[in-house]
N, C-alpha and C. Protein backbone atom coordinates (compact mmCIF):
# COMPACT_ATOMS: atom_id res chain seq x y z
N UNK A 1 9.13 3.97 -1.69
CA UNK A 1 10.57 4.05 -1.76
C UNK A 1 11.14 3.92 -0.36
N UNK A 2 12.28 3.21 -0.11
CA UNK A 2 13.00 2.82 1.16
C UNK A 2 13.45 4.54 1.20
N UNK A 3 13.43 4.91 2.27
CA UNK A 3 14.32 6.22 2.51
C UNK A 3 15.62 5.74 3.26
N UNK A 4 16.40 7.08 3.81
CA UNK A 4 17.93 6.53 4.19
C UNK A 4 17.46 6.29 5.69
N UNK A 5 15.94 6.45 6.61
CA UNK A 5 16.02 6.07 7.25
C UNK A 5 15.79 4.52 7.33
N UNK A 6 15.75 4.14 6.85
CA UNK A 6 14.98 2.59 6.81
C UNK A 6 13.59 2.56 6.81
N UNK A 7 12.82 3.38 6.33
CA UNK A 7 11.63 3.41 6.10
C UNK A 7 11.00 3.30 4.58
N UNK A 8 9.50 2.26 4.40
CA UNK A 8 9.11 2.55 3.12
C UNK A 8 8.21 3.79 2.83
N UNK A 9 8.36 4.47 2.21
CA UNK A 9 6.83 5.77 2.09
C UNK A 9 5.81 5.22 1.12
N UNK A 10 4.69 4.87 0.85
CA UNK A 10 3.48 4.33 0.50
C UNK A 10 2.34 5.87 -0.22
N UNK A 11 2.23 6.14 -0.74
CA UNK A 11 1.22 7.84 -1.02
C UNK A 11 0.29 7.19 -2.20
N UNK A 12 -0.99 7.84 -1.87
CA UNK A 12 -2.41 7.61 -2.32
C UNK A 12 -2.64 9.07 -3.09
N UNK A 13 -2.68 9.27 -4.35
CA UNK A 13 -2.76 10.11 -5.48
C UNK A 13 -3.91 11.27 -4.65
N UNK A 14 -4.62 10.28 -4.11
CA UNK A 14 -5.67 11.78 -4.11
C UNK A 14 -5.53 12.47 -2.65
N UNK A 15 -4.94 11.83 -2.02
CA UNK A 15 -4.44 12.61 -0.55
C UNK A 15 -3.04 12.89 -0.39
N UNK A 16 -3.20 13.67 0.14
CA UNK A 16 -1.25 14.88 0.35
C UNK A 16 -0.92 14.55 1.66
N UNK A 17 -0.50 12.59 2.00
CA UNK A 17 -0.02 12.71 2.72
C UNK A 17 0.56 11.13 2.23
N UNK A 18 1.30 10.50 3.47
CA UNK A 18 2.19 9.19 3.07
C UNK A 18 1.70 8.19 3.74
N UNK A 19 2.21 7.37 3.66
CA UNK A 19 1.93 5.97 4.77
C UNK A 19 3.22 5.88 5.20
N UNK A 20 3.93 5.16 6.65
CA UNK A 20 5.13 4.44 5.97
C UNK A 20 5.34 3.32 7.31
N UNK A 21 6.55 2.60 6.77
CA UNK A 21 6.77 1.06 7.26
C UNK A 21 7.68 0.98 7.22
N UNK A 22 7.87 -0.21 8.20
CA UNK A 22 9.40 -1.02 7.88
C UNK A 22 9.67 -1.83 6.65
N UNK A 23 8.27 -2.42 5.96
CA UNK A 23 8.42 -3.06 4.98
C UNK A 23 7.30 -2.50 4.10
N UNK A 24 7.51 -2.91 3.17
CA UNK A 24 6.68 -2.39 1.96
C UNK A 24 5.41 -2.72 2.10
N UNK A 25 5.54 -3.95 2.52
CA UNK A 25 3.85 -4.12 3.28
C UNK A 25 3.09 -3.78 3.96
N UNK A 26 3.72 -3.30 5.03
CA UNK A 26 3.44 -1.94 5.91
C UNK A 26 2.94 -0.41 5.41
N UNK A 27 3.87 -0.13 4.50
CA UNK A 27 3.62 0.67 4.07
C UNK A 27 2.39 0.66 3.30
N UNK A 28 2.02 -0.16 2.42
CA UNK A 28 0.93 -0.42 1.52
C UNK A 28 -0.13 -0.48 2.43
N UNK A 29 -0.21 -1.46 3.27
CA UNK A 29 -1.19 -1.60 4.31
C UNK A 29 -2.04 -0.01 4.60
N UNK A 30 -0.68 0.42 5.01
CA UNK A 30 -0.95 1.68 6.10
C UNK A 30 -1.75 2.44 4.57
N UNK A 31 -1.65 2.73 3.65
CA UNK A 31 -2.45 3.40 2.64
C UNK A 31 -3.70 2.88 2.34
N UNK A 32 -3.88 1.87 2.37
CA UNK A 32 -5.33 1.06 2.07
C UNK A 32 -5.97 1.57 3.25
N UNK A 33 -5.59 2.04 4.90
CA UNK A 33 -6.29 2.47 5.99
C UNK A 33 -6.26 3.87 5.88
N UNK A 34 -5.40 4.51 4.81
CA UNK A 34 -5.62 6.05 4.29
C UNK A 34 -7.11 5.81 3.18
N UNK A 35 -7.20 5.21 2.55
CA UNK A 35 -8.27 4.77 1.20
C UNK A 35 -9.39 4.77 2.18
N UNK A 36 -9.32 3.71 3.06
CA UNK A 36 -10.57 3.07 4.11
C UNK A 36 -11.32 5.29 4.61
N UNK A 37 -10.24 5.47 5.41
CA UNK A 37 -10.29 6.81 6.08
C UNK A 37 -11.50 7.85 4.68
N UNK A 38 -10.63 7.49 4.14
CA UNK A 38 -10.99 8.89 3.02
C UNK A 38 -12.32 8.49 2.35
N UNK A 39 -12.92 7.26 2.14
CA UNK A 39 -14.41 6.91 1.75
C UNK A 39 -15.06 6.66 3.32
N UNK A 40 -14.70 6.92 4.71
CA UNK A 40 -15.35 6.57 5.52
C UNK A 40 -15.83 5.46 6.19
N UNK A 41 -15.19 4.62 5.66
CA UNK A 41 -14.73 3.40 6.06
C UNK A 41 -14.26 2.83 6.81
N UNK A 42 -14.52 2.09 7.86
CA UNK A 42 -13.69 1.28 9.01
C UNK A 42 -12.05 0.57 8.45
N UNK A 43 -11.25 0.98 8.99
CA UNK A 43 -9.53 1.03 8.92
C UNK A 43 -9.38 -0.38 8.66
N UNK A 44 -10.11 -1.26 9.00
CA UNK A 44 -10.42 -2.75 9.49
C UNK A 44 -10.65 -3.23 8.10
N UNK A 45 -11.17 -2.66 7.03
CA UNK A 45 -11.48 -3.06 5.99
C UNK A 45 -10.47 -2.82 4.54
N UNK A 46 -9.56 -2.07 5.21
CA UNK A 46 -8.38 -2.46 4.28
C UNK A 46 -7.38 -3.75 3.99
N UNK A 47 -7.47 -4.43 4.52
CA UNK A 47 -6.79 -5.90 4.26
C UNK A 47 -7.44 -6.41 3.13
N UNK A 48 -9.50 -5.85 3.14
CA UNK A 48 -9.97 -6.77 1.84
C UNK A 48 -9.63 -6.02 0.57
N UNK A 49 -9.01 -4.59 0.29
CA UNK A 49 -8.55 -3.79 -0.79
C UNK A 49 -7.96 -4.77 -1.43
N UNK A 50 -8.40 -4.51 -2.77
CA UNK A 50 -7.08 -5.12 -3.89
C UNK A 50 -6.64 -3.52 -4.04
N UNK A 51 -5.48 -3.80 -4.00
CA UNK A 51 -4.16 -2.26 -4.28
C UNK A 51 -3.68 -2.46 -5.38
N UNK A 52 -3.33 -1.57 -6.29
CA UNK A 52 -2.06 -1.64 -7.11
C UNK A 52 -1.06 -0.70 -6.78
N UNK A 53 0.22 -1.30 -6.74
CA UNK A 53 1.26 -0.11 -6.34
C UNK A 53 2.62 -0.15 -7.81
N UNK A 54 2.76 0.88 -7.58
CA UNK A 54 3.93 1.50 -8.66
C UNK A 54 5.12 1.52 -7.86
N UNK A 55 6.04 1.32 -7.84
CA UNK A 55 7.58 1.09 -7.39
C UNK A 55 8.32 2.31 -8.07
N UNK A 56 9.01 2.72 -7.67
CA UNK A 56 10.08 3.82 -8.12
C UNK A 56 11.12 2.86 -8.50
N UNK A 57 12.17 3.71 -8.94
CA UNK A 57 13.16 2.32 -9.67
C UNK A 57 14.64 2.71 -7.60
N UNK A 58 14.48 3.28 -6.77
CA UNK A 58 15.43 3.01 -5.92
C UNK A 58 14.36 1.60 -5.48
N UNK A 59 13.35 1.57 -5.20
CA UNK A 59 12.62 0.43 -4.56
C UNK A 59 12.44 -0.99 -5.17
N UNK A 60 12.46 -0.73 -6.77
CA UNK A 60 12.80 -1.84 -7.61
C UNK A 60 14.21 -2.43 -7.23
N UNK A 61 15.15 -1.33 -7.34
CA UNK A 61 16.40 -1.95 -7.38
C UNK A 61 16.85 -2.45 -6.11
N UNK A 62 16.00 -2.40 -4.64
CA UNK A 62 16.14 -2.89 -3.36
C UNK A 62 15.52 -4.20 -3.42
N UNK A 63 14.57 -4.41 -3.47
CA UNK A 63 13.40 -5.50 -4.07
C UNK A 63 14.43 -6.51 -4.60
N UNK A 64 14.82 -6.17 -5.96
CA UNK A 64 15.78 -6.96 -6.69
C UNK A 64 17.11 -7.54 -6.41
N UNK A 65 17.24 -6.62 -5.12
CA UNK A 65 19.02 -7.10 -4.41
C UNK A 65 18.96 -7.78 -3.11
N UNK A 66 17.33 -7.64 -2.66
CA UNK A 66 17.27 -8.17 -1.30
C UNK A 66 17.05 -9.94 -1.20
């Protein structure tokens, strides 16, 4: 979700914390190097993640107007 700072927040179900970005891609990114972190994994190896992400409907409706 875009917050009112201009930031996206990105969160991985099994860790209690966020990612975040200027763009949603960023944000996503930055969670796949939370995923990498949390199996022990080199940070480097999140680009090859396939992700699925869920959108909130404020982030849908930014998406959709941008």
């Amino acid at each position: 979700m875009r917050g009112s700072n201009g930031y996206y927040a990105a969160s991985v179900a099994a860790l209690a914390e966020a990612s975040f970005g200027r763009t949603v891609a960023e944000a996503v990114s930055g969670a796949g190097e939370m995923i990498c972190r949390l199996f022990g994994a080199p940070a480097e190896f999140a680009p090859d993640l396939t992700l699925s992400a869920e959108l909130d409907e404020t982030a849908v409706r930014h998406i959709r107007t941008a």
